[in-house]
PDB file of N, CA and C in Angstrom:
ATOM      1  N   UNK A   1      -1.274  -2.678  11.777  1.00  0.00           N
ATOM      2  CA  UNK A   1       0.002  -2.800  12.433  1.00  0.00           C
ATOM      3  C   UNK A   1       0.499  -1.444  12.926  1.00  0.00           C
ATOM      4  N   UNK A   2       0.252  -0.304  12.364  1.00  0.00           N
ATOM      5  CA  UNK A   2       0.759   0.790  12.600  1.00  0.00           C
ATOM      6  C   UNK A   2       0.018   1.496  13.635  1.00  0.00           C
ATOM      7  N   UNK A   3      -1.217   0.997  14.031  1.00  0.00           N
ATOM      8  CA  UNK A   3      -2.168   1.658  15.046  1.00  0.00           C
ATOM      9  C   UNK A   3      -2.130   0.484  16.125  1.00  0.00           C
ATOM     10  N   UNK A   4      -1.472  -0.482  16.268  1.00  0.00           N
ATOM     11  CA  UNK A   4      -1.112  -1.407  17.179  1.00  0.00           C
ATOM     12  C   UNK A   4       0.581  -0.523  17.749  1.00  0.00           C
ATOM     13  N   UNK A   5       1.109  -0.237  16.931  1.00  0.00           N
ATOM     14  CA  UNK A   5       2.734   0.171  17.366  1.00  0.00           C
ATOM     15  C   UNK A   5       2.705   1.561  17.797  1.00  0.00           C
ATOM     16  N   UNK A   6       1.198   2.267  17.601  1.00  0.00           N
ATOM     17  CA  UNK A   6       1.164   3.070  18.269  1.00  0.00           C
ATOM     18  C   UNK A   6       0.601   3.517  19.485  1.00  0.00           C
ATOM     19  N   UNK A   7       0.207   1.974  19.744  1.00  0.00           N
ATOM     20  CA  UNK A   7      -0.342   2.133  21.106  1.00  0.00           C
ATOM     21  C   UNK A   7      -1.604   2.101  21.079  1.00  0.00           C
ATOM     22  N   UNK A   8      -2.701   2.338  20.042  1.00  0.00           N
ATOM     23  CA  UNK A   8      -3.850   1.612  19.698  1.00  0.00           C
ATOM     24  C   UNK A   8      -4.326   0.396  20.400  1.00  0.00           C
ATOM     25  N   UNK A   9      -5.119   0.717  21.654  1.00  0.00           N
ATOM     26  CA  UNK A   9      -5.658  -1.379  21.778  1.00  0.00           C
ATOM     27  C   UNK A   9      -6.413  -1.757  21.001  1.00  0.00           C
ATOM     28  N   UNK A  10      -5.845  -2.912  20.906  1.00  0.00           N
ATOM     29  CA  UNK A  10      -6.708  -3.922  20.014  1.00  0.00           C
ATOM     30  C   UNK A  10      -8.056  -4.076  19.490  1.00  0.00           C
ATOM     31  N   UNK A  11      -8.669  -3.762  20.709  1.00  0.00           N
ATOM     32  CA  UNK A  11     -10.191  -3.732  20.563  1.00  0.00           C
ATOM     33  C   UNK A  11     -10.607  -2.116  20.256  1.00  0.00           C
ATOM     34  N   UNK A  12      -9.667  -1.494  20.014  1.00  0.00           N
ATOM     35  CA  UNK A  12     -10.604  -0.220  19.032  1.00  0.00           C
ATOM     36  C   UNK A  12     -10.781  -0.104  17.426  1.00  0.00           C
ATOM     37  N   UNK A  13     -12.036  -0.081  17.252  1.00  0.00           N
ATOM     38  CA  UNK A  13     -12.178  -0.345  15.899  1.00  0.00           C
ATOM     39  C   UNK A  13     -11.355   0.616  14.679  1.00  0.00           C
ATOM     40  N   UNK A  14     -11.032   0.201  14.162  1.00  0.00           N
ATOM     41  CA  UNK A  14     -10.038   0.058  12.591  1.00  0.00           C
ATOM     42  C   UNK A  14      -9.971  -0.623  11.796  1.00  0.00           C
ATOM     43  N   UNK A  15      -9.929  -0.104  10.405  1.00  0.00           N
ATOM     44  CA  UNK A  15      -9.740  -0.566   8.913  1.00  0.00           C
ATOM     45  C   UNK A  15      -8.427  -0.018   8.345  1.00  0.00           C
ATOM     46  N   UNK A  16      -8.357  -1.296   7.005  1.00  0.00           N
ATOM     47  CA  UNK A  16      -6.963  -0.723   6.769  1.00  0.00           C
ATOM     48  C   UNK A  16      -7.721  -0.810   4.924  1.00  0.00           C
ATOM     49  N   UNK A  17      -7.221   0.585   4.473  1.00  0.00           N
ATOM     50  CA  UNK A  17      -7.676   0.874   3.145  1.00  0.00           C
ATOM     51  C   UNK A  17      -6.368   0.707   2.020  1.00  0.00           C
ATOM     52  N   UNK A  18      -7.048  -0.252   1.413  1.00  0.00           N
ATOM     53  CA  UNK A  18      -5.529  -0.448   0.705  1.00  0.00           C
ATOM     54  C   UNK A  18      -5.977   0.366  -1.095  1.00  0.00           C
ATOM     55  N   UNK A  19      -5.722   1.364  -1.205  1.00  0.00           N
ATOM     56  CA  UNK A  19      -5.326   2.351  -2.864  1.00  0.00           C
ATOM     57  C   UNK A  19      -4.249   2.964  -3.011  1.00  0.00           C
ATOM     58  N   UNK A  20      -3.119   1.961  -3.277  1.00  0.00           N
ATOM     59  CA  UNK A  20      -2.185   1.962  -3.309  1.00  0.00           C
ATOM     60  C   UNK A  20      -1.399   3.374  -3.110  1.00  0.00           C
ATOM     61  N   UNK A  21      -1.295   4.112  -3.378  1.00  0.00           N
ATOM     62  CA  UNK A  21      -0.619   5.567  -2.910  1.00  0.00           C
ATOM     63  C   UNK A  21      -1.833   6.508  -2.591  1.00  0.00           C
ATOM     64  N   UNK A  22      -3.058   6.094  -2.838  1.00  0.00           N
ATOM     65  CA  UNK A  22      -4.445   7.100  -2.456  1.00  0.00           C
ATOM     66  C   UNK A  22      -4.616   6.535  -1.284  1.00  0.00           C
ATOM     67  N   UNK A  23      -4.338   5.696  -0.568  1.00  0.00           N
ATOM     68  CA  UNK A  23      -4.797   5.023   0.794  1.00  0.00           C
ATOM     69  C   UNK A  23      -4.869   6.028   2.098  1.00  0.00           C
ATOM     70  N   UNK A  24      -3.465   6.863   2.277  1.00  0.00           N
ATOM     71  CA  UNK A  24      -4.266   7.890   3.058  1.00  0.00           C
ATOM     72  C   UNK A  24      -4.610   9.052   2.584  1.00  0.00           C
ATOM     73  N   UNK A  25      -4.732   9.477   2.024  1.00  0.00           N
ATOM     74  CA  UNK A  25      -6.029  10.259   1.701  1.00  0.00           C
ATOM     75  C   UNK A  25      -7.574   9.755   1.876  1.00  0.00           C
ATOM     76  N   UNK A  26      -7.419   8.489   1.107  1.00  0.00           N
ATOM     77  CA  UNK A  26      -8.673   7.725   0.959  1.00  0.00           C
ATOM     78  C   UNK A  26      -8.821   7.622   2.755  1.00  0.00           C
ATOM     79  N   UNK A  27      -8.350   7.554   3.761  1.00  0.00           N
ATOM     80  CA  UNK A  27      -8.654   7.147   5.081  1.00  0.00           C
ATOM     81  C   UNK A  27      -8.898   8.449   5.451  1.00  0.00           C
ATOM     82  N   UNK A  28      -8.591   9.776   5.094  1.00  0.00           N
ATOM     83  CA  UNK A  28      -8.641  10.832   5.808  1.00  0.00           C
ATOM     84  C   UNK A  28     -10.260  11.233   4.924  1.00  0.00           C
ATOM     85  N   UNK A  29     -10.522  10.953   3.674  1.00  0.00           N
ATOM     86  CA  UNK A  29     -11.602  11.124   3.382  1.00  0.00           C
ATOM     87  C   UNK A  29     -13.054  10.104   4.234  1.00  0.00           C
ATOM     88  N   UNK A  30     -12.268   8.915   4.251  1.00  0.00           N
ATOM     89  CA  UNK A  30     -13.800   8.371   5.055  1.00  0.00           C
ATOM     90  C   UNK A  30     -13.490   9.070   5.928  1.00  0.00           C
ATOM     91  N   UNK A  31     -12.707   9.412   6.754  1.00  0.00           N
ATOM     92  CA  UNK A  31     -13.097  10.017   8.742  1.00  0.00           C
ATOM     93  C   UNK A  31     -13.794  11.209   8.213  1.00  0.00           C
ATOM     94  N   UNK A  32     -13.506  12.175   7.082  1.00  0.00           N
ATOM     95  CA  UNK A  32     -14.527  12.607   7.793  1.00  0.00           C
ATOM     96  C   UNK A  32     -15.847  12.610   7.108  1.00  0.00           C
ATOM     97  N   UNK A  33     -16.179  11.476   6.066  1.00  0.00           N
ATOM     98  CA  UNK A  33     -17.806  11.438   6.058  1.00  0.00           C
ATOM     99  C   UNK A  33     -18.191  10.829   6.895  1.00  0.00           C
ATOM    100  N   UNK A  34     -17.190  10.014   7.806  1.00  0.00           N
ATOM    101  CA  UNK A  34     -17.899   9.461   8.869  1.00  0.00           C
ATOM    102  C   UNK A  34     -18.303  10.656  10.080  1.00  0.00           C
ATOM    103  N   UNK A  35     -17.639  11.628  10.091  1.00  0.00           N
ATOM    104  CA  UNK A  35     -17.918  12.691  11.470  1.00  0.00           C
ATOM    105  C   UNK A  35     -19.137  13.425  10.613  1.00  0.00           C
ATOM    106  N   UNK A  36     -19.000  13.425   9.400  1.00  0.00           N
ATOM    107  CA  UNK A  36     -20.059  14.506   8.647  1.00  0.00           C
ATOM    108  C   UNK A  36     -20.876  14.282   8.323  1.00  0.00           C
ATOM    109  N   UNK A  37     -21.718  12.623   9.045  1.00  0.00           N
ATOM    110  CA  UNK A  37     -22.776  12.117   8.694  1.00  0.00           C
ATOM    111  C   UNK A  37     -23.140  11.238  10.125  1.00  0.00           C
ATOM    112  N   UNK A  38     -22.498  11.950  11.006  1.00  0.00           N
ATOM    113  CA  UNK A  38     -22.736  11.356  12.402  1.00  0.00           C
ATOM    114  C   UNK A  38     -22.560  10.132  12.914  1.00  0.00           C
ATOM    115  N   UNK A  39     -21.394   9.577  12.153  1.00  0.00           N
ATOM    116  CA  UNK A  39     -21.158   7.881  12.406  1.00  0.00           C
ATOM    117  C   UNK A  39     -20.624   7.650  13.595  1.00  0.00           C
ATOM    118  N   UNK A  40     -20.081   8.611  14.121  1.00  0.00           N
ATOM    119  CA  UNK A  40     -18.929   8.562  15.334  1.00  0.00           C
ATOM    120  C   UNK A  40     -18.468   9.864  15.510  1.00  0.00           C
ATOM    121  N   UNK A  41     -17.740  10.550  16.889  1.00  0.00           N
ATOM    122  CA  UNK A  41     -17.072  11.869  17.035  1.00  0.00           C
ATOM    123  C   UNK A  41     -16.227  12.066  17.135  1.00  0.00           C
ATOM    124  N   UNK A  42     -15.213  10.896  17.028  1.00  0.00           N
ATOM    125  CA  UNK A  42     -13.796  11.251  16.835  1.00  0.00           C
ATOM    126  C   UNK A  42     -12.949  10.125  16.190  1.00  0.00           C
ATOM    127  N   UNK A  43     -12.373  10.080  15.396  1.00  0.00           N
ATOM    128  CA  UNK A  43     -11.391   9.588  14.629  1.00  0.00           C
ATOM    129  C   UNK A  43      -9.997  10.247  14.394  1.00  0.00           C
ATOM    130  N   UNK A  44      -9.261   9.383  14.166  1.00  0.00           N
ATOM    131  CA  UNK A  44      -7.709   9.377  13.817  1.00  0.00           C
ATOM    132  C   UNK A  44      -7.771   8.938  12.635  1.00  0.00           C
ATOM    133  N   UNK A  45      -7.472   9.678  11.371  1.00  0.00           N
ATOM    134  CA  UNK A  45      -6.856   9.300   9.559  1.00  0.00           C
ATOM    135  C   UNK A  45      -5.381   9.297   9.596  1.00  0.00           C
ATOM    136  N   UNK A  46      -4.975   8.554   9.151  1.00  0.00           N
ATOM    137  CA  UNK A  46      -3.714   9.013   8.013  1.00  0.00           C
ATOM    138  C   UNK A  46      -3.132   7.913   7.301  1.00  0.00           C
ATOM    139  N   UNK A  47      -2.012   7.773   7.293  1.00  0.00           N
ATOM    140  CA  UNK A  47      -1.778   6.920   6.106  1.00  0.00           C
ATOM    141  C   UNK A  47      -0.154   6.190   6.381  1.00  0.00           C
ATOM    142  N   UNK A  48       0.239   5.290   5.843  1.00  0.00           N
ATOM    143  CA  UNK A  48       1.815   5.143   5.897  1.00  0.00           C
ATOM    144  C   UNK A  48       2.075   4.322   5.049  1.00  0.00           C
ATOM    145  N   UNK A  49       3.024   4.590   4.871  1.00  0.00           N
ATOM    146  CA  UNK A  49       3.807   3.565   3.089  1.00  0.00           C
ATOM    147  C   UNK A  49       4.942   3.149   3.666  1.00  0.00           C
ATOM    148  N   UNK A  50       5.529   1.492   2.511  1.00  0.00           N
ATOM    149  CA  UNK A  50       6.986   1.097   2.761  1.00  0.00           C
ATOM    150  C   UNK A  50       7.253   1.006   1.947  1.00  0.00           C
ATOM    151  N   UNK A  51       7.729   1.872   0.839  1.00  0.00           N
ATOM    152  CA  UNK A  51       8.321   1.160  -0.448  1.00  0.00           C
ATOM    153  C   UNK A  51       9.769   0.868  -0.629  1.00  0.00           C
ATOM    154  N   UNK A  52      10.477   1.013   0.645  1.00  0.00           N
ATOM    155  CA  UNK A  52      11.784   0.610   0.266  1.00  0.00           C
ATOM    156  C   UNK A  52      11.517  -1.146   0.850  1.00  0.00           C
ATOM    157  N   UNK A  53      10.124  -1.792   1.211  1.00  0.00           N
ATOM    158  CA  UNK A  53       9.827  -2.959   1.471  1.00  0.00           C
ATOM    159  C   UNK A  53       9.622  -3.733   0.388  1.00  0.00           C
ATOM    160  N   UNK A  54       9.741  -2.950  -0.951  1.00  0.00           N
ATOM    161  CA  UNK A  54       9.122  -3.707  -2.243  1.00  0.00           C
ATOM    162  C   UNK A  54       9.863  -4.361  -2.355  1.00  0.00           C
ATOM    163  N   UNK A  55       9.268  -5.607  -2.879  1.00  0.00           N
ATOM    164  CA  UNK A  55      10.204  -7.514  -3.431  1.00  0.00           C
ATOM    165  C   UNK A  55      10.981  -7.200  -4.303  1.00  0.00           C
ATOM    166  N   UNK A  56      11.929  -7.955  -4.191  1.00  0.00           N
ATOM    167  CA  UNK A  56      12.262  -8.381  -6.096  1.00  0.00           C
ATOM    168  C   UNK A  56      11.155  -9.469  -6.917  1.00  0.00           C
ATOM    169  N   UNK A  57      11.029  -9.767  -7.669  1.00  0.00           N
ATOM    170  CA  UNK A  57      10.287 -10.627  -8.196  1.00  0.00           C
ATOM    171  C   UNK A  57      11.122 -11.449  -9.711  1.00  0.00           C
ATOM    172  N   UNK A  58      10.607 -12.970  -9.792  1.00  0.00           N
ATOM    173  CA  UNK A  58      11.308 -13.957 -11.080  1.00  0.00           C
ATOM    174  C   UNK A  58      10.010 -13.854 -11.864  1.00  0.00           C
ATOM    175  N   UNK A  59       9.992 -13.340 -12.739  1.00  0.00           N
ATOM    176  CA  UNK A  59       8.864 -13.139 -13.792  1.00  0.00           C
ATOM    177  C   UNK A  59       9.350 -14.620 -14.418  1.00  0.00           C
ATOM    178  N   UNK A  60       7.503 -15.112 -14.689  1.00  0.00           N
ATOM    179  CA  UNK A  60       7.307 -16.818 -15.079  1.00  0.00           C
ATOM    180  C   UNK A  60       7.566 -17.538 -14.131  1.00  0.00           C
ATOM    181  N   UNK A  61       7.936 -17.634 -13.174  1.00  0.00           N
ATOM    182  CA  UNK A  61       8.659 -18.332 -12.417  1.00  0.00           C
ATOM    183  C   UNK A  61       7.621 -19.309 -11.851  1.00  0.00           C
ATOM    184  N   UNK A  62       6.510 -19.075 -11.635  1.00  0.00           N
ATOM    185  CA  UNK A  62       5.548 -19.717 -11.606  1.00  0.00           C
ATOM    186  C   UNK A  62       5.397 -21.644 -12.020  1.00  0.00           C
ATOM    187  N   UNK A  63       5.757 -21.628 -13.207  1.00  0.00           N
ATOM    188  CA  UNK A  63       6.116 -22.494 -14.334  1.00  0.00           C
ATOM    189  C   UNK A  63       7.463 -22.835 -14.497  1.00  0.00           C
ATOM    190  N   UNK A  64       8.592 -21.819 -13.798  1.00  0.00           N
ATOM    191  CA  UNK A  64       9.825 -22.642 -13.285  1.00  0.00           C
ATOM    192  C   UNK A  64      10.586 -22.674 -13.880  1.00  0.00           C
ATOM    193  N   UNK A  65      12.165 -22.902 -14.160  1.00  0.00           N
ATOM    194  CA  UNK A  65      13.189 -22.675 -15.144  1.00  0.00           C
ATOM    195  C   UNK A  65      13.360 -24.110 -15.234  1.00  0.00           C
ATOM    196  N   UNK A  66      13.968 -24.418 -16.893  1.00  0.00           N
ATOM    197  CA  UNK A  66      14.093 -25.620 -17.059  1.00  0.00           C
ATOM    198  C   UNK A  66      16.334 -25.415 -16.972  1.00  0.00           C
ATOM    199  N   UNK A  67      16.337 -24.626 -18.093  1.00  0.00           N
ATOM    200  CA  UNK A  67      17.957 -24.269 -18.034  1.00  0.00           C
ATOM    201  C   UNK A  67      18.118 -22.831 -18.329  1.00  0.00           C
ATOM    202  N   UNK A  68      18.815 -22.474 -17.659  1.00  0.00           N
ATOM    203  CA  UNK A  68      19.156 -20.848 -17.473  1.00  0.00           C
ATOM    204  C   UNK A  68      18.572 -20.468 -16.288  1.00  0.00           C
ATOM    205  N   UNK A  69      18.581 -19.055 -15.742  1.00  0.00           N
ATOM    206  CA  UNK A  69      18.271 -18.204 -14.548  1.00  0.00           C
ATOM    207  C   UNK A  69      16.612 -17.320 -15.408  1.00  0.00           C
ATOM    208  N   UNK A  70      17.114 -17.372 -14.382  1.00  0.00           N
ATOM    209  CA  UNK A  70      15.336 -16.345 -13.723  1.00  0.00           C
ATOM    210  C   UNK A  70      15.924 -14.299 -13.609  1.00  0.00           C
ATOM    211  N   UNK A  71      15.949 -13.826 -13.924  1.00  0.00           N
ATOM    212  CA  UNK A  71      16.232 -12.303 -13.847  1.00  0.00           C
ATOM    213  C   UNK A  71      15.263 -11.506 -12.534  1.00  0.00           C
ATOM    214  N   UNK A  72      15.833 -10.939 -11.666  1.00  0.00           N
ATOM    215  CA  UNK A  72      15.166 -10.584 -10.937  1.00  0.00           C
ATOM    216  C   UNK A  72      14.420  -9.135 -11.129  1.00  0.00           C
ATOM    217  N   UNK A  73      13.749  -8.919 -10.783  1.00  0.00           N
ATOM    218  CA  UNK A  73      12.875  -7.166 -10.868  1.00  0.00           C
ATOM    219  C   UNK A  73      12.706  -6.831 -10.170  1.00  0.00           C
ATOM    220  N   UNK A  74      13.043  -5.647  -9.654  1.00  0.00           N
ATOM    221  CA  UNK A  74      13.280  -4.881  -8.970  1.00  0.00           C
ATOM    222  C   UNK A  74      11.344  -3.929  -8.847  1.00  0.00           C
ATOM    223  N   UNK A  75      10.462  -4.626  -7.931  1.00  0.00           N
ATOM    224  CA  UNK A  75       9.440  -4.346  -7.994  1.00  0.00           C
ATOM    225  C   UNK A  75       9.045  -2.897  -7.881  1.00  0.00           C
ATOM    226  N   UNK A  76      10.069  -1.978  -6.883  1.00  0.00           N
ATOM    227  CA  UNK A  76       9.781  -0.712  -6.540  1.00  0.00           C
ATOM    228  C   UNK A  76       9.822   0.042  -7.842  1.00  0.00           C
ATOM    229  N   UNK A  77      10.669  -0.161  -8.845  1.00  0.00           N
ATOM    230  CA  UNK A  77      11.171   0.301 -10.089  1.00  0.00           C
ATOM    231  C   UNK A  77       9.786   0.211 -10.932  1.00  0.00           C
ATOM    232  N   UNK A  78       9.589  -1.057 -11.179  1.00  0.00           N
ATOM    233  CA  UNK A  78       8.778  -1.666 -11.999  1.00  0.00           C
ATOM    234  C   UNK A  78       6.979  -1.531 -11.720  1.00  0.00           C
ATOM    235  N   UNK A  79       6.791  -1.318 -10.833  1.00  0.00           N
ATOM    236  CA  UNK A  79       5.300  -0.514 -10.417  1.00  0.00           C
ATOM    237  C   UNK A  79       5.061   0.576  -9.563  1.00  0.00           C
ATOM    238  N   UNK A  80       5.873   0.866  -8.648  1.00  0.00           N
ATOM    239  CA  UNK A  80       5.897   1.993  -7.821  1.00  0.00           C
ATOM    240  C   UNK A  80       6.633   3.154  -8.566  1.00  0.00           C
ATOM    241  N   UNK A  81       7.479   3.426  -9.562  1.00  0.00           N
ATOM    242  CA  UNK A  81       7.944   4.411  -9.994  1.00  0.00           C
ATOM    243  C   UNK A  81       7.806   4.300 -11.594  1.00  0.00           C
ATOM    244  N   UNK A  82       7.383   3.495 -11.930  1.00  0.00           N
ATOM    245  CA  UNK A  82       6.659   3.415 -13.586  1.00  0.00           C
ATOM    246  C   UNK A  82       5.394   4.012 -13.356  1.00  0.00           C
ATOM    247  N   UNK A  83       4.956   4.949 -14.232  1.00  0.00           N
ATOM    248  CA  UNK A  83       3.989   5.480 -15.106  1.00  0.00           C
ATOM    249  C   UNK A  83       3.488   4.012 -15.911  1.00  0.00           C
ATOM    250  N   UNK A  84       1.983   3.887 -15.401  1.00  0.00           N
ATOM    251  CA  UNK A  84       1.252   2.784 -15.796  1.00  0.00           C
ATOM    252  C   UNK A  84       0.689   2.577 -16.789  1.00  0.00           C
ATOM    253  N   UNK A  85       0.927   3.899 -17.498  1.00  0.00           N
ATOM    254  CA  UNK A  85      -0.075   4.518 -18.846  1.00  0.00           C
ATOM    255  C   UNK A  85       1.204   4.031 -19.741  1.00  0.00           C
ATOM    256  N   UNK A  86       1.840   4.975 -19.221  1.00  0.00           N
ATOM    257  CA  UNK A  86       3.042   5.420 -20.679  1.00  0.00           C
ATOM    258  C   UNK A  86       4.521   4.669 -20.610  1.00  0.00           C
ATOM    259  N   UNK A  87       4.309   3.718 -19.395  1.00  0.00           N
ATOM    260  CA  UNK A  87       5.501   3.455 -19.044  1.00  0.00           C
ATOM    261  C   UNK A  87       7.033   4.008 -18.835  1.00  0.00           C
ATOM    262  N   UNK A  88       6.568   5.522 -18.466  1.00  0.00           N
ATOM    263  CA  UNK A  88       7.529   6.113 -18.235  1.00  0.00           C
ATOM    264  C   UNK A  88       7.681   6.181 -16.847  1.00  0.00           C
ATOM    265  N   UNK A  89      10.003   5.930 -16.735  1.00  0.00           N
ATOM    266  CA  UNK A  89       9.957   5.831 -15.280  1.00  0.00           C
ATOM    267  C   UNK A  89      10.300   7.439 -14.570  1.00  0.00           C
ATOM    268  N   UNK A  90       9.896   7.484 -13.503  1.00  0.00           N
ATOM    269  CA  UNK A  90       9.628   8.732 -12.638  1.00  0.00           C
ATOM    270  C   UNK A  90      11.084   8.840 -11.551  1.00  0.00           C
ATOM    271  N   UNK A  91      11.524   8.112 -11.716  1.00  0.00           N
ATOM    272  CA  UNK A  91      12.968   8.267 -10.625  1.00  0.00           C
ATOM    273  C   UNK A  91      13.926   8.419 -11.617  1.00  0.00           C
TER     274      UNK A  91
END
């Protein structure tokens, strides 16, 4: 989407690398084993994030409330700024 809004046509080849906050890096690292192993001679890397796009989410909700509410989570909080190890939050 972001190489379409930039004017990218359609028909030029692109991938979209999803590692969650390593993604561009991870894209700037394939371009260049791709130039450094002769795959192609020119490429465009980089990367872009939305995290003020993160959901809320109803944990269980799946399975549905019988009586009472559902609590919402605040997803950006809860995986984007939690420490995954130690559960410590970073904001």
């Amino acid at each position: 989407q972001a190489a379409i809004a930039a004017g990218v046509p359609v028909h030029v080849p692109a991938e979209t690398i999803n590692r969650v906050c390593g993604s561009g890096l991870q894209a700037v690292v394939h371009a260049a084993e791709a130039l450094a192993f002769g795959y192609t001679s020119f490429v465009v890397a980089g990367g872009t994030e939305s995290m003020s796009n993160a959901p809320y989410v109803v944990r269980d909700a799946r399975w549905g409330y019988r009586l009472g509410h559902g609590e919402l989570t605040d997803v950006l909080l809860l995986d984007g700024l939690t420490c995954a190890m130690t559960t410590v939050t970073w904001a």
